[in-house]
Structures are given as structure tokens and as C-alpha cells.
PDB file of N, CA and C in Angstrom:
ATOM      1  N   UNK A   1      68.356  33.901 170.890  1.00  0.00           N
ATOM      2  CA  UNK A   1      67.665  33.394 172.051  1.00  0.00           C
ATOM      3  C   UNK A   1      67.550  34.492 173.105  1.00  0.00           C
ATOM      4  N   UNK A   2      68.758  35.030 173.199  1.00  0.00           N
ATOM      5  CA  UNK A   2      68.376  36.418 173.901  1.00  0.00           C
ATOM      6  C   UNK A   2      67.450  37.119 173.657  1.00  0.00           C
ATOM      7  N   UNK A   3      67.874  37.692 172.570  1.00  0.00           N
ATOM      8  CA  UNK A   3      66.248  38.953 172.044  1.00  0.00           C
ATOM      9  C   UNK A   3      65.103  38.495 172.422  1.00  0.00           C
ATOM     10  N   UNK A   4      64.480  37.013 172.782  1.00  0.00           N
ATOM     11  CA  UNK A   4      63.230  36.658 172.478  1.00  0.00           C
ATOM     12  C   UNK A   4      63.070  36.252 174.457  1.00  0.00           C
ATOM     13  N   UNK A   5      64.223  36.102 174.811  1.00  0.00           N
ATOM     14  CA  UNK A   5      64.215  35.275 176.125  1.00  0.00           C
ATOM     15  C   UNK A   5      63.702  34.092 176.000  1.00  0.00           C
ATOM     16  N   UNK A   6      64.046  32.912 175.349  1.00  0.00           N
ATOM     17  CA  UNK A   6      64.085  31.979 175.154  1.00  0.00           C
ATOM     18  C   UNK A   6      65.012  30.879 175.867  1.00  0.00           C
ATOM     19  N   UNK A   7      64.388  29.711 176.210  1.00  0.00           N
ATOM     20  CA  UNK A   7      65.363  28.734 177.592  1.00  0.00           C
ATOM     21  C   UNK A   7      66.089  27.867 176.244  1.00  0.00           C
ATOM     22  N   UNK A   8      65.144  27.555 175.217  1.00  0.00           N
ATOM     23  CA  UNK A   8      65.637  26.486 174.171  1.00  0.00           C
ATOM     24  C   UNK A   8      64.978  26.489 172.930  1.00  0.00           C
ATOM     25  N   UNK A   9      65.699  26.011 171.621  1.00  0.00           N
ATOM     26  CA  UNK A   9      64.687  26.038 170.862  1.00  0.00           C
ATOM     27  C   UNK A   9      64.616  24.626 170.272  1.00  0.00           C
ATOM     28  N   UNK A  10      63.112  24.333 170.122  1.00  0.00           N
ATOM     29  CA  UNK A  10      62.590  23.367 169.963  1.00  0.00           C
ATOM     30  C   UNK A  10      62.212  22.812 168.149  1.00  0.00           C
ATOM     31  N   UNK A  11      62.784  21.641 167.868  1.00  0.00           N
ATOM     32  CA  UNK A  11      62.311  21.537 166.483  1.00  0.00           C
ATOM     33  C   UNK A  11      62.404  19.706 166.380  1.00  0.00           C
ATOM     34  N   UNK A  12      61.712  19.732 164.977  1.00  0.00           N
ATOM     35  CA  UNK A  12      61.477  18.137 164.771  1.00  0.00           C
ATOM     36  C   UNK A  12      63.125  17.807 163.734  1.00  0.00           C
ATOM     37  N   UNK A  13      63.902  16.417 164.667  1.00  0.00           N
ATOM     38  CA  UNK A  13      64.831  16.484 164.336  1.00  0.00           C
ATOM     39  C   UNK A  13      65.084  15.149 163.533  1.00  0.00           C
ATOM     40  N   UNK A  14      64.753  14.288 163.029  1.00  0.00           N
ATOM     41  CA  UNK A  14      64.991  13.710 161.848  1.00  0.00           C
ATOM     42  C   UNK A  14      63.952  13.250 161.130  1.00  0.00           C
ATOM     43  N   UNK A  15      64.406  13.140 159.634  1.00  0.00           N
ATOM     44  CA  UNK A  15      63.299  12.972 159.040  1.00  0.00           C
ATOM     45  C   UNK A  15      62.744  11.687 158.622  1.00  0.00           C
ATOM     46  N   UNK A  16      61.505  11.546 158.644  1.00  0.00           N
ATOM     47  CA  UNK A  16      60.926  10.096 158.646  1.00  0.00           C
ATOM     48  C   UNK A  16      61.243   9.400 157.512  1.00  0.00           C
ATOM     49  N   UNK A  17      61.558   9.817 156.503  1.00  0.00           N
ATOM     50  CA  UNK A  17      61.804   9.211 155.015  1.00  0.00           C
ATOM     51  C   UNK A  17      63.061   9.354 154.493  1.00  0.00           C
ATOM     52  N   UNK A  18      64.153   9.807 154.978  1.00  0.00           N
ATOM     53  CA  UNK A  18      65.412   9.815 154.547  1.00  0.00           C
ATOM     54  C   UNK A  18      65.993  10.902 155.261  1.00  0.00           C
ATOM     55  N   UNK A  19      67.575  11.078 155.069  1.00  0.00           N
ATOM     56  CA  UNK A  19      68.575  12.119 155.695  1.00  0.00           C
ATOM     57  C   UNK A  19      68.683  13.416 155.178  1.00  0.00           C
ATOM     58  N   UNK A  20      68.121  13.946 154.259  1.00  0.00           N
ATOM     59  CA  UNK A  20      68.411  14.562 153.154  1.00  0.00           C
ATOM     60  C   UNK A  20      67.289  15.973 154.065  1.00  0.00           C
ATOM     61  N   UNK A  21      67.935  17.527 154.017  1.00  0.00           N
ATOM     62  CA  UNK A  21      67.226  17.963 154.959  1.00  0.00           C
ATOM     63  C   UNK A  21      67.082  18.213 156.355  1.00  0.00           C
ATOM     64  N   UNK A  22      67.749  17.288 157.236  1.00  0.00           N
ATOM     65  CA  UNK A  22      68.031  16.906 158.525  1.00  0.00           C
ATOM     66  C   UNK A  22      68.448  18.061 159.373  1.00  0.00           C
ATOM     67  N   UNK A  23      67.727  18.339 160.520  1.00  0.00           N
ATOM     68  CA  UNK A  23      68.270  19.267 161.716  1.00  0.00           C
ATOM     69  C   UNK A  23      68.784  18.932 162.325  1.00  0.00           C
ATOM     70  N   UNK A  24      69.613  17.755 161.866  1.00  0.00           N
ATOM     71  CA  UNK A  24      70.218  16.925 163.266  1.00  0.00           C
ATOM     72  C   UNK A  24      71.826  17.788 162.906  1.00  0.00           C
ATOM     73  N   UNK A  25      71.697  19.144 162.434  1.00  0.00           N
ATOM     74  CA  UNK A  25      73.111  19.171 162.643  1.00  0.00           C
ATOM     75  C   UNK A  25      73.476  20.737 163.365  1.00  0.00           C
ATOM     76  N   UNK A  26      72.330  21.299 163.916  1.00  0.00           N
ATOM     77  CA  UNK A  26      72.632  22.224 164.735  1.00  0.00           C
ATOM     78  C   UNK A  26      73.191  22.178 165.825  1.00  0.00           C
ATOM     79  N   UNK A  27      72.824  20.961 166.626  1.00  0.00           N
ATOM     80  CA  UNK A  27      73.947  20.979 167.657  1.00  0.00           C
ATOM     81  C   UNK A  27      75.289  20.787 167.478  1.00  0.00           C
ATOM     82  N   UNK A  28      75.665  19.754 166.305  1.00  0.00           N
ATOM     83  CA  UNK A  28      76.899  19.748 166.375  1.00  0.00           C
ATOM     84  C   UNK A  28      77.971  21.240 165.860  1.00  0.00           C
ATOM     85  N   UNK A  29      77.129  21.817 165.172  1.00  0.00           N
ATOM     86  CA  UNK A  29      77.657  23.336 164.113  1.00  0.00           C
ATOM     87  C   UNK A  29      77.923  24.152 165.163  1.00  0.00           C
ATOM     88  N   UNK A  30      76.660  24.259 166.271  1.00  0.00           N
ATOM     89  CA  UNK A  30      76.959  25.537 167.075  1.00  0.00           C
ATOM     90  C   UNK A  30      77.797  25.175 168.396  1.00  0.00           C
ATOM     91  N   UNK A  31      77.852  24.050 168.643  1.00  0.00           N
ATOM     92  CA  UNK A  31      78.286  24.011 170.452  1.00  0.00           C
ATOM     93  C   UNK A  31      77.688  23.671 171.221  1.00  0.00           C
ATOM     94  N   UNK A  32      76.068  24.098 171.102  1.00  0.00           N
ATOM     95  CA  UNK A  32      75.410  24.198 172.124  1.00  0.00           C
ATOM     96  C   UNK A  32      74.530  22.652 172.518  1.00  0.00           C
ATOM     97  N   UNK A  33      74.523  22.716 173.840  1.00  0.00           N
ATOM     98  CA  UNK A  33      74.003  21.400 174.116  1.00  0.00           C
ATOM     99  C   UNK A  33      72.370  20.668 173.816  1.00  0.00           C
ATOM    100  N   UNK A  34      72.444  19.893 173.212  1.00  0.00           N
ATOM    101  CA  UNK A  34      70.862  19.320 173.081  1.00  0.00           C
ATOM    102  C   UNK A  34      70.537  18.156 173.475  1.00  0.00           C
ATOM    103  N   UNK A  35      69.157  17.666 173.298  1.00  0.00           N
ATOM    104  CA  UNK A  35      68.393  16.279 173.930  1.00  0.00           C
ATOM    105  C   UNK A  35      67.407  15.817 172.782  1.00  0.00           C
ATOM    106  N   UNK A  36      67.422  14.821 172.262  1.00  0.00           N
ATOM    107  CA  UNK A  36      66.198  14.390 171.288  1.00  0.00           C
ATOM    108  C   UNK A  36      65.310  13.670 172.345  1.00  0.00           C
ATOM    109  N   UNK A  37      64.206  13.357 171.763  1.00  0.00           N
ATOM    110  CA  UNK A  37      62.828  12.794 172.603  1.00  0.00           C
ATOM    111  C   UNK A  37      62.407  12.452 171.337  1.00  0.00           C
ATOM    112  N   UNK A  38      61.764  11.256 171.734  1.00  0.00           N
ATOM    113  CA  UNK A  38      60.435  10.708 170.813  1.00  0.00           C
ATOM    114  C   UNK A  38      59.186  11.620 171.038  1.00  0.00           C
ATOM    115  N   UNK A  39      58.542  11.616 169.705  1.00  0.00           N
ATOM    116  CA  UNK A  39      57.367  12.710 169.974  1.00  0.00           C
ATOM    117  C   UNK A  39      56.607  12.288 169.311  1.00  0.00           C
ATOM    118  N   UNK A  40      56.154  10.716 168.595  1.00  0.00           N
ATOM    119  CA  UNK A  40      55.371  10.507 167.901  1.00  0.00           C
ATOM    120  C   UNK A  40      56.239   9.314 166.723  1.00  0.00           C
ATOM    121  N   UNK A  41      55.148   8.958 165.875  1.00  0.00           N
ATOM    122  CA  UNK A  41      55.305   8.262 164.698  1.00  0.00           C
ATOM    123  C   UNK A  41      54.855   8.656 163.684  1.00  0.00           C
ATOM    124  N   UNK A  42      55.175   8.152 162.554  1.00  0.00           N
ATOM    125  CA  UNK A  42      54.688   9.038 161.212  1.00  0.00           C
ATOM    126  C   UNK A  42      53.887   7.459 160.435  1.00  0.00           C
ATOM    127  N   UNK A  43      53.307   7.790 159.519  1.00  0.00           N
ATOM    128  CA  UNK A  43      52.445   6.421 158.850  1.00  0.00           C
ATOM    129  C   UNK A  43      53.273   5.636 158.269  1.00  0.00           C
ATOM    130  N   UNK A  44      52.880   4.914 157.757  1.00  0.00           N
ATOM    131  CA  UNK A  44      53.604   3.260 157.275  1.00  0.00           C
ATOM    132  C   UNK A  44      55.092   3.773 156.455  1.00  0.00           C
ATOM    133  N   UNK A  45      56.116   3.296 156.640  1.00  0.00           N
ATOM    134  CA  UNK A  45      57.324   3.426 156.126  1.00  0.00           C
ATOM    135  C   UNK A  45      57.492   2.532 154.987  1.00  0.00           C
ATOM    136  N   UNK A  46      58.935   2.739 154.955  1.00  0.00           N
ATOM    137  CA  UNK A  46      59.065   1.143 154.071  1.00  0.00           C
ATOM    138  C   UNK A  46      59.069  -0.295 155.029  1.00  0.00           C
ATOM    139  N   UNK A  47      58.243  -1.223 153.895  1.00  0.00           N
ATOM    140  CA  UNK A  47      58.059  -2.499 154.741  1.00  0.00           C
ATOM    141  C   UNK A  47      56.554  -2.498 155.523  1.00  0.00           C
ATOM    142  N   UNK A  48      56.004  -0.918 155.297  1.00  0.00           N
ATOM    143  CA  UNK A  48      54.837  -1.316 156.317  1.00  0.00           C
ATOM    144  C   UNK A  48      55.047  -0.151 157.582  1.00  0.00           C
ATOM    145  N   UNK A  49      55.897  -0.685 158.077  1.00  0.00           N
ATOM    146  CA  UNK A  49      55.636  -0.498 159.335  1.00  0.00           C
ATOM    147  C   UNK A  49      55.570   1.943 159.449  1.00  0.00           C
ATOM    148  N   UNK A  50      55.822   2.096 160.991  1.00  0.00           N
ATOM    149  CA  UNK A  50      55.432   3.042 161.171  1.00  0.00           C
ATOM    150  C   UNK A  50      56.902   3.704 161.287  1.00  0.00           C
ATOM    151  N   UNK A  51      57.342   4.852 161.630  1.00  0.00           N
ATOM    152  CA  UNK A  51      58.444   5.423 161.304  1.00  0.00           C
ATOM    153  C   UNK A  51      58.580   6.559 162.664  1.00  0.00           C
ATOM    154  N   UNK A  52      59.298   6.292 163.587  1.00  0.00           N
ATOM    155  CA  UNK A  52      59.206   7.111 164.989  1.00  0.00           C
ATOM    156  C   UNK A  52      59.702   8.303 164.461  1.00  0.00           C
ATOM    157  N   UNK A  53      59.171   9.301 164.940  1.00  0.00           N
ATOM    158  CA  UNK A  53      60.056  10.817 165.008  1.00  0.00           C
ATOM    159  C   UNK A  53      60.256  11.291 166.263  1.00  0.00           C
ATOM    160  N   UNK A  54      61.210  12.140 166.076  1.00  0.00           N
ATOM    161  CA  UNK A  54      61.711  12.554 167.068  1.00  0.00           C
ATOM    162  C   UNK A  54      61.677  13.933 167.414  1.00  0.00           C
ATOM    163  N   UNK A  55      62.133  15.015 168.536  1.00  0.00           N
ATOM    164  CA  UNK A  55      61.973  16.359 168.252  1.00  0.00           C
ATOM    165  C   UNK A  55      63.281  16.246 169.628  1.00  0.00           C
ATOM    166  N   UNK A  56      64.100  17.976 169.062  1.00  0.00           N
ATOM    167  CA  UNK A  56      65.370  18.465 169.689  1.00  0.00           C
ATOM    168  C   UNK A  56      64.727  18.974 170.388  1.00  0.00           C
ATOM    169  N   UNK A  57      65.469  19.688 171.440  1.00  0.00           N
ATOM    170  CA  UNK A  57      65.736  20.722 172.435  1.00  0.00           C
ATOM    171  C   UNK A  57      66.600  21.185 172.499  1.00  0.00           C
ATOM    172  N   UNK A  58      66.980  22.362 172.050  1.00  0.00           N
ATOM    173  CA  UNK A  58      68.520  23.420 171.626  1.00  0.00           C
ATOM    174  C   UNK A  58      68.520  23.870 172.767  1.00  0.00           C
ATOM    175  N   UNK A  59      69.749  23.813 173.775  1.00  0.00           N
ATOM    176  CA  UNK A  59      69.720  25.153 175.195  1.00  0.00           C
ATOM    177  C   UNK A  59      70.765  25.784 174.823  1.00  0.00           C
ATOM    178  N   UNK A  60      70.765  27.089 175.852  1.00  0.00           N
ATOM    179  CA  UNK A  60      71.959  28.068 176.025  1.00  0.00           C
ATOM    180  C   UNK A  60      73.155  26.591 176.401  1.00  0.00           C
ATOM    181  N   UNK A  61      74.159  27.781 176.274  1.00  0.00           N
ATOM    182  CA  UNK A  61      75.656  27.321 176.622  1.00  0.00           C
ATOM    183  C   UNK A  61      75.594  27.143 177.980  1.00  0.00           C
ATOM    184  N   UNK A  62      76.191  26.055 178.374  1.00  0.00           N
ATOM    185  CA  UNK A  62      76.064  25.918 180.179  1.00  0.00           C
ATOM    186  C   UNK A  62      74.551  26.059 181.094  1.00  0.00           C
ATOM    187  N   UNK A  63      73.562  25.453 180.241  1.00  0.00           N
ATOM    188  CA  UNK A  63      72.635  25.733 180.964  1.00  0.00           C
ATOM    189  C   UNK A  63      71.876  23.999 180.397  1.00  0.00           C
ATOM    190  N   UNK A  64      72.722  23.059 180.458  1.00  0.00           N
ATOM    191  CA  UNK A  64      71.972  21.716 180.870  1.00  0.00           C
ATOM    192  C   UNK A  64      70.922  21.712 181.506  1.00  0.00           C
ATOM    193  N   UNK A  65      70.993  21.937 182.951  1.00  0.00           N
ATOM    194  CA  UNK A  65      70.227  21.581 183.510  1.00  0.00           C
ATOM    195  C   UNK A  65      69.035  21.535 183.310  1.00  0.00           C
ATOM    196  N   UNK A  66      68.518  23.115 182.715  1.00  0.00           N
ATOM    197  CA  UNK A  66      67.375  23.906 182.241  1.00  0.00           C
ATOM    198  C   UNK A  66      66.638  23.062 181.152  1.00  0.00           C
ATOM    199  N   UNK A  67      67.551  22.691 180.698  1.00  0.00           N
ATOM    200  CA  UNK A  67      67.313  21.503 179.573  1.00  0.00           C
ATOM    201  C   UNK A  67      67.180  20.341 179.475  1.00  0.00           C
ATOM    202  N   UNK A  68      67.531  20.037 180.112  1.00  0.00           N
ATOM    203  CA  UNK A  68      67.118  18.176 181.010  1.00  0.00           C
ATOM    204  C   UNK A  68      65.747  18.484 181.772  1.00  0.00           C
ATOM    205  N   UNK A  69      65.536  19.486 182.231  1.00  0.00           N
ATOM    206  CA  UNK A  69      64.188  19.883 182.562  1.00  0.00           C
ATOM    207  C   UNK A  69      63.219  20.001 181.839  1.00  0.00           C
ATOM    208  N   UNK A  70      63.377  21.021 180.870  1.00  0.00           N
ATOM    209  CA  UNK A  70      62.299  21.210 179.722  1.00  0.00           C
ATOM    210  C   UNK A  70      62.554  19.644 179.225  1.00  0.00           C
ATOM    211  N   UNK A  71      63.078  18.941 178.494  1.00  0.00           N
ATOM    212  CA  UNK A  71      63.016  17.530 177.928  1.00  0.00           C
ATOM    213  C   UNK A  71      62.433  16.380 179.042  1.00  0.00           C
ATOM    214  N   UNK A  72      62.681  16.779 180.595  1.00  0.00           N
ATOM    215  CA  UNK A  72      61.881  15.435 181.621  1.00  0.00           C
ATOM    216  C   UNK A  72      60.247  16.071 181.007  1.00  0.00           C
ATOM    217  N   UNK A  73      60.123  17.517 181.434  1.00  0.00           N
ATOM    218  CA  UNK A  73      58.519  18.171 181.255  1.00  0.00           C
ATOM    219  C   UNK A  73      57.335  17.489 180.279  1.00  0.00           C
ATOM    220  N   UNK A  74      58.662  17.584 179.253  1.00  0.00           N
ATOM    221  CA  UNK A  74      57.940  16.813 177.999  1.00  0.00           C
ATOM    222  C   UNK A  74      57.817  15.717 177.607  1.00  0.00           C
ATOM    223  N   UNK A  75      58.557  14.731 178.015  1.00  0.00           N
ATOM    224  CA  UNK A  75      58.448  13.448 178.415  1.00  0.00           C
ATOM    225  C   UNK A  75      57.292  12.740 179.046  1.00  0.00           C
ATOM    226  N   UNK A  76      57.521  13.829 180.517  1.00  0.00           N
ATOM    227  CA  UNK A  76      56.122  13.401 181.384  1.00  0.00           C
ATOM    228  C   UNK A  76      54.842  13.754 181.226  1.00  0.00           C
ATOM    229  N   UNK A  77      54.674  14.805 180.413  1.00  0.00           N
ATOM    230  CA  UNK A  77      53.281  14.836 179.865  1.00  0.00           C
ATOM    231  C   UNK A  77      52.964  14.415 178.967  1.00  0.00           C
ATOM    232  N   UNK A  78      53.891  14.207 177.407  1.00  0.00           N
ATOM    233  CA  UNK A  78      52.929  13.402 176.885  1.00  0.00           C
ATOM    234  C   UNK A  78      53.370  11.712 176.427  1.00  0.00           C
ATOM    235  N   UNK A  79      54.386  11.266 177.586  1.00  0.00           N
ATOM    236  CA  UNK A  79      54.101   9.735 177.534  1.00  0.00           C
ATOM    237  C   UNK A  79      54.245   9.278 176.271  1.00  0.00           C
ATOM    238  N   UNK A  80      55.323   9.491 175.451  1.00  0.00           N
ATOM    239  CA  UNK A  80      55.664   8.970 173.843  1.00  0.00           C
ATOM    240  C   UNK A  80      57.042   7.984 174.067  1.00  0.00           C
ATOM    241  N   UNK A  81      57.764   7.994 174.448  1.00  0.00           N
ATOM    242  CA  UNK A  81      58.774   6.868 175.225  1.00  0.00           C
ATOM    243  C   UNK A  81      58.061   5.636 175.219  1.00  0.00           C
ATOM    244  N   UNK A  82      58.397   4.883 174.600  1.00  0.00           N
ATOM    245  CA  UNK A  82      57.847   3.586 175.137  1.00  0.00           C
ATOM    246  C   UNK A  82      58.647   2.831 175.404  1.00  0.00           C
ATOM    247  N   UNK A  83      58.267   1.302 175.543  1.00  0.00           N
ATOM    248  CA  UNK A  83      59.064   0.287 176.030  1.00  0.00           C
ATOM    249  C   UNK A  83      59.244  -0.544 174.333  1.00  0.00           C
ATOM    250  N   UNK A  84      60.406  -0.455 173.942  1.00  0.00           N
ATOM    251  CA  UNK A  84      60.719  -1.095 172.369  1.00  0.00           C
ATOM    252  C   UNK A  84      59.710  -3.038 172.202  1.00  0.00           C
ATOM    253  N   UNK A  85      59.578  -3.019 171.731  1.00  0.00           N
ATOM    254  CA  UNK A  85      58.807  -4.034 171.867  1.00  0.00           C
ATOM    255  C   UNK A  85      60.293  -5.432 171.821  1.00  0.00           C
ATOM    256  N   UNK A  86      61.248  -5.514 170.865  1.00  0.00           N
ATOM    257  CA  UNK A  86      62.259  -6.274 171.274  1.00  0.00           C
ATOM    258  C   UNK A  86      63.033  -6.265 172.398  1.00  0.00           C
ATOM    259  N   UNK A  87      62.654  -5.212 173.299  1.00  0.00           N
ATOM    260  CA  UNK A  87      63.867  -5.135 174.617  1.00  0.00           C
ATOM    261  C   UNK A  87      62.626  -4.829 175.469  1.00  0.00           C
ATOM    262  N   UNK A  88      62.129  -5.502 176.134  1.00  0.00           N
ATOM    263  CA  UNK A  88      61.166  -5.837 177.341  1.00  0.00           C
ATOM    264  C   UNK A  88      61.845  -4.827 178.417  1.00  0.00           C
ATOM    265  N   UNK A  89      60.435  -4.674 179.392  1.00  0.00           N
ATOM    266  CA  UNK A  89      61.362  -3.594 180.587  1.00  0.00           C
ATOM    267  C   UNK A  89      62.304  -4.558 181.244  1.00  0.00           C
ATOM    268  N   UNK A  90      63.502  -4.248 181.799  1.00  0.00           N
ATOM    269  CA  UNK A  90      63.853  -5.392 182.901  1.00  0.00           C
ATOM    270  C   UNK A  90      62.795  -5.204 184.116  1.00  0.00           C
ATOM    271  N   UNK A  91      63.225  -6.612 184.875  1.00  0.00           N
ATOM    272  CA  UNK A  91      62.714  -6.936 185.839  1.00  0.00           C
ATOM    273  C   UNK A  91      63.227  -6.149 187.150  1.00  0.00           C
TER     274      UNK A  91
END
């Protein structure tokens, strides 16, 4: 991350069709702190339905903040968060 000057690195972190493969284990291997976000859905799963994906945000050591930032950024532009359809917003 140094060499490149890089704040975080960004990747798609589980997979829509099974565990097998999974990046969901860089944060725990290295230390370093991360954030998943919804970033979309993938086509019909099993049963039909659609299959959410998700994408990481890897930061430096001690640099949360930077990273709760880049993850609000991306949030707020492209509006993939939704409201679950079984858990209504509260009032």
C-alpha cells in the first residue's frame, strides 16, 4: 500500500454461490481494519430469488477513520443499502 500510496484496498468480498474462494479472510489474516458495503445483487440464486454482494474496504493500521470515509463516500453515491424488505425503516 505504500509503494502505490494507497488509503485502502478495495475488493468484492463474498461469493454469491457458495464459500469456497472467499476474501472474506484478509482482514482477519492481516490485522488490518475493514468495512463491507452492499454493492449490488447478482441474478436468481437458489429458490429464485437474487443474491446481494458485497465489496471490502482494506485500510492501513490505525487509520479507521480514512476508512469509514472512503466506505460513507461509497455508500452515498451509489445508494445500494436498502431498507430489507422484512425489517421496515422504524418510525
Amino acid at each position: 500500500m505504500d509503494d502505490n500510496d494507497l488509503d485502502a484496498l478495495i475488493y468484492p468480498s463474498t461469493s454469491a454461490y457458495g464459500t469456497i474462494g472467499t476474501n472474506m479472510r484478509l482482514s482477519p489474516n492481516t490485522g488490518m481494519p475493514s468495512v463491507t458495503l452492499p454493492m449490488g445483487s447478482a441474478g436468481a440464486g437458489q429458490g429464485g430469488s437474487t443474491v446481494g454482494i458485497n465489496i471490502e474496504f482494506l485500510g492501513r493500521d490505525f487509520a479507521e477513520g480514512t476508512l469509514l470515509g472512503l466506505a460513507y463516500d461509497f455508500e452515498q453515491a451509489t445508494h445500494y443499502r436498502t431498507t430489507p424488505a422484512l425489517y421496515p425503516a422504524l418510525d
